[in-house]
N, C-alpha and C. Protein backbone atom coordinates (compact mmCIF):
# COMPACT_ATOMS: atom_id res chain seq x y z
N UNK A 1 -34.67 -4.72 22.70
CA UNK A 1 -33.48 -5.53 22.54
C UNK A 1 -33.53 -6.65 23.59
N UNK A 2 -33.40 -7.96 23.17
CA UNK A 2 -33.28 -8.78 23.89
C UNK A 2 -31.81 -9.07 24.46
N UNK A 3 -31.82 -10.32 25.28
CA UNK A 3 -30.95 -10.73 26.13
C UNK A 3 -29.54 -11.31 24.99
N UNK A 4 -30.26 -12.05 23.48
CA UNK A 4 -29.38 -12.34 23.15
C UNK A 4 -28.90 -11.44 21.98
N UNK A 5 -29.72 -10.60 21.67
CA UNK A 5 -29.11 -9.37 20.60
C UNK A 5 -27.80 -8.65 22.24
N UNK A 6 -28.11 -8.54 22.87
CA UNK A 6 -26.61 -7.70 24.12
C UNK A 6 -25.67 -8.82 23.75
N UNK A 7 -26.24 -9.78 23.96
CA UNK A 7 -24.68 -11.11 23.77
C UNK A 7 -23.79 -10.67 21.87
N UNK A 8 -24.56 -10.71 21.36
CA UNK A 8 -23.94 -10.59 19.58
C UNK A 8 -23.33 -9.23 19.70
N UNK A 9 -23.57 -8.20 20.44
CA UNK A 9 -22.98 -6.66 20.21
C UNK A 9 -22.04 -6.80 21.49
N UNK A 10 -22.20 -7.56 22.58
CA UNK A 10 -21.05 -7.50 23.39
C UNK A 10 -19.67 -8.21 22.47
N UNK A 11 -20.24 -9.49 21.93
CA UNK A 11 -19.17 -10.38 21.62
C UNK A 11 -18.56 -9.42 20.33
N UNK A 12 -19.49 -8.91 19.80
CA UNK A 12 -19.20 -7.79 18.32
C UNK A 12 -17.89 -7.12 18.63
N UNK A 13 -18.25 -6.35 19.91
CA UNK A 13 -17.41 -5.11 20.60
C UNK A 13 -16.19 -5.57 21.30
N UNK A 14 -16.24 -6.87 21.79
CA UNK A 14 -14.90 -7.54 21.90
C UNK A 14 -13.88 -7.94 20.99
N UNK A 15 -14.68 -8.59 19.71
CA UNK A 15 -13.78 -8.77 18.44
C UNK A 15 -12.97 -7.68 17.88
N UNK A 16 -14.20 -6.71 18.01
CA UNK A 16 -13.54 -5.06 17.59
C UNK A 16 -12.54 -4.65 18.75
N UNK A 17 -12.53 -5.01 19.69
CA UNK A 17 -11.31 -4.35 20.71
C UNK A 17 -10.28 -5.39 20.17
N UNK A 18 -10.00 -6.53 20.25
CA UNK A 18 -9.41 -7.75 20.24
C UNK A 18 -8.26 -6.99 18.41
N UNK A 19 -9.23 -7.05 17.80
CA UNK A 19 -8.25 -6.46 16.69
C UNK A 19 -7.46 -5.09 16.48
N UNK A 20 -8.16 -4.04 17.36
CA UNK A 20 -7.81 -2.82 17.67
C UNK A 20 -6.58 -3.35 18.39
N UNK A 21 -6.30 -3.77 19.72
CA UNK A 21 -4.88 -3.90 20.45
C UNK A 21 -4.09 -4.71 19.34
N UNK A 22 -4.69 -5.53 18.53
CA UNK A 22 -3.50 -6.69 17.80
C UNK A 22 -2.89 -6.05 16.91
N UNK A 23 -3.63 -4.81 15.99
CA UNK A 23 -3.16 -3.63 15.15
C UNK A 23 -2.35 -2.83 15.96
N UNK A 24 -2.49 -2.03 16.91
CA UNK A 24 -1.65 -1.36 17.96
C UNK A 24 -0.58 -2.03 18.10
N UNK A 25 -0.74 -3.13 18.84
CA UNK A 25 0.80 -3.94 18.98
C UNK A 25 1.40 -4.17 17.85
N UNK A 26 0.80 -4.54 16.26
CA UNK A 26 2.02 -4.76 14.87
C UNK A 26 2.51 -3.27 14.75
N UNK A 27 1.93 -2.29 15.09
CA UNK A 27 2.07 -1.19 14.75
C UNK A 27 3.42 -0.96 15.53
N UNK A 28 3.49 -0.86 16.49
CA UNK A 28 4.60 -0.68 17.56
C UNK A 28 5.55 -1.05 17.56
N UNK A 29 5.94 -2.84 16.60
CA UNK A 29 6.96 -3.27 16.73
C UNK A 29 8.03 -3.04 16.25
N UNK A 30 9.29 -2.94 16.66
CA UNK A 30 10.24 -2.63 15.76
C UNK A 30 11.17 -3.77 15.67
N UNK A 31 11.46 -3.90 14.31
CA UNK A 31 12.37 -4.92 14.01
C UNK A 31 13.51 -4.87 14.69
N UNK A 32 14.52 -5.89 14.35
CA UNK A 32 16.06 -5.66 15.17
C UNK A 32 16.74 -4.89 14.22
N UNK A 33 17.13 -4.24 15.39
CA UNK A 33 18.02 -2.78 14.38
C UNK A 33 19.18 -3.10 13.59
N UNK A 34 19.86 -4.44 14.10
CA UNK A 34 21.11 -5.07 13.85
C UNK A 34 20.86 -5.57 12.09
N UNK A 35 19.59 -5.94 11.92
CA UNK A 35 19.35 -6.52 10.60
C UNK A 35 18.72 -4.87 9.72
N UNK A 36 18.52 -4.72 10.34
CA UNK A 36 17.90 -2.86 9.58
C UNK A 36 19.26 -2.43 8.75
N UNK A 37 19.98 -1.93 9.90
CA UNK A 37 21.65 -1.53 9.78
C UNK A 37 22.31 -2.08 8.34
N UNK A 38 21.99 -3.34 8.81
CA UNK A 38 22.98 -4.52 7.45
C UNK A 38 22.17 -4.80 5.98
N UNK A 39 20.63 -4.35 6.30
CA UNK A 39 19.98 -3.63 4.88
C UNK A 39 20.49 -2.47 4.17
N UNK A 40 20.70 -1.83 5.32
CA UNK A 40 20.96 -0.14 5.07
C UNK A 40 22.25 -0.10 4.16
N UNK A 41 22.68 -1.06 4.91
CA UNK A 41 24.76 -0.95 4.47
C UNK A 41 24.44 -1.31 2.78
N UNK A 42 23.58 -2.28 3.01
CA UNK A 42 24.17 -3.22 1.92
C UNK A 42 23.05 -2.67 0.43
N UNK A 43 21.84 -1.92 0.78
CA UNK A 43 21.48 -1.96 -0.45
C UNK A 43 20.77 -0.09 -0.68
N UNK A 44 21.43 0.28 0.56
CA UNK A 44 21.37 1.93 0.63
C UNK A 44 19.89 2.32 0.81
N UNK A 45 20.21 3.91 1.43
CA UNK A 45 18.75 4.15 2.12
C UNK A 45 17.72 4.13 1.36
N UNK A 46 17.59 4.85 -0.35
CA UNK A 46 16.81 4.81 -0.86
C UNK A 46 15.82 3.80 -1.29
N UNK A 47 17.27 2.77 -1.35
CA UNK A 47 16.15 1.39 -1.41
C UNK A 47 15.73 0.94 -0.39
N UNK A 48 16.50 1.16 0.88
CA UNK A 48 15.64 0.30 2.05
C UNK A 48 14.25 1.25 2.12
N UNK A 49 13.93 2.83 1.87
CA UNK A 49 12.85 3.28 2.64
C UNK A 49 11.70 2.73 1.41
N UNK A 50 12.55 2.74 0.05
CA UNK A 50 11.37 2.11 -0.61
C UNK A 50 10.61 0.68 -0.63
N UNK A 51 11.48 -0.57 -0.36
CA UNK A 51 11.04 -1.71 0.20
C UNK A 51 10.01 -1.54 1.66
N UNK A 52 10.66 -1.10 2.64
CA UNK A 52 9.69 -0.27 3.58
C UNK A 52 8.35 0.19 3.34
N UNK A 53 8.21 0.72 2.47
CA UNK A 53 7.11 1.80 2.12
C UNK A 53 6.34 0.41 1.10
N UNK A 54 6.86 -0.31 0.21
CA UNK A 54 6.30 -1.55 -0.39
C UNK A 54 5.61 -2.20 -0.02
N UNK A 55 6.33 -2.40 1.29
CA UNK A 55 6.01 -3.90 2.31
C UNK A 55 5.30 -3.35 3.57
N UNK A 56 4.47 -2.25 3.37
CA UNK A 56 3.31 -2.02 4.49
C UNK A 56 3.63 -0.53 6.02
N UNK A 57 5.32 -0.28 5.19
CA UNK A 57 5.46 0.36 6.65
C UNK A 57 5.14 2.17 6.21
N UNK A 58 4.53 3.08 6.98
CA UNK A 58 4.11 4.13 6.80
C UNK A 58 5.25 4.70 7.42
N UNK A 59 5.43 6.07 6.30
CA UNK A 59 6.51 7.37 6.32
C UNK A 59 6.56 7.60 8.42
N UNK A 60 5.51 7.45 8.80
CA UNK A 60 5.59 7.58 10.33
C UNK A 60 6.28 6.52 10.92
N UNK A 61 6.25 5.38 10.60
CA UNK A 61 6.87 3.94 11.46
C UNK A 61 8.43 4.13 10.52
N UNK A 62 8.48 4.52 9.38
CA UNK A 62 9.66 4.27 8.80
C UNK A 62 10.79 5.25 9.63
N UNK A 63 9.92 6.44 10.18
CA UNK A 63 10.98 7.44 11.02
C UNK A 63 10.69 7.20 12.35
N UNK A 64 10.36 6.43 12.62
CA UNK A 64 10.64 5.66 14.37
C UNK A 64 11.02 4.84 14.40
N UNK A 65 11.59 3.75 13.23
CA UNK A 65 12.45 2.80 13.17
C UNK A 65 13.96 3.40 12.76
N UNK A 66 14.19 4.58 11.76
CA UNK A 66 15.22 5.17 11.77
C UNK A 66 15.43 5.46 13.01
N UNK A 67 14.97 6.45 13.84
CA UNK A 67 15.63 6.85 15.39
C UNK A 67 16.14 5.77 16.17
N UNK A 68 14.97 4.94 16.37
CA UNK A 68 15.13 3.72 17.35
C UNK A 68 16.44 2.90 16.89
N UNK A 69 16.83 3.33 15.38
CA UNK A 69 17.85 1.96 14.89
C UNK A 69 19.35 3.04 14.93
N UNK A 70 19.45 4.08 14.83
CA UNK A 70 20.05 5.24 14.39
C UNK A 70 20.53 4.87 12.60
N UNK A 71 19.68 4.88 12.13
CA UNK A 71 20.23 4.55 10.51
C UNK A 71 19.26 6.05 10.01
């Protein structure tokens, strides 16, 4: 292995960390609970967990945004 095959698998292994934390952090975020709440009110739980579940969020994030929001 040369000097510049280490450069392509270092820079490789950075891209791969670089997207690993950027996934971690979308993963983590939680919306404002204030706008969660005024979904909840307005078009009831069944439909909010199903829009939820539509739009990318997993049965695990959907029940850490319930706690975090109390809905």
């Amino acid at each position: 292995m040369n000097r510049d095959d280490r450069k392509v698998f270092l820079h490789a292994g950075l891209i791969a960390l670089f997207v690993v934390i950027a996934a971690a952090a979308l993963a983590h975020d939680i919306p404002d609970c204030a706008m969660v709440r005024a979904k909840v009110k307005e078009h009831g739980k069944i439909a909010a967990y199903a829009w939820a579940l539509a739009n990318g969020y997993s049965p695990k994030d959907i029940a850490r945004i319930r706690k975090a929001c109390g809905v």
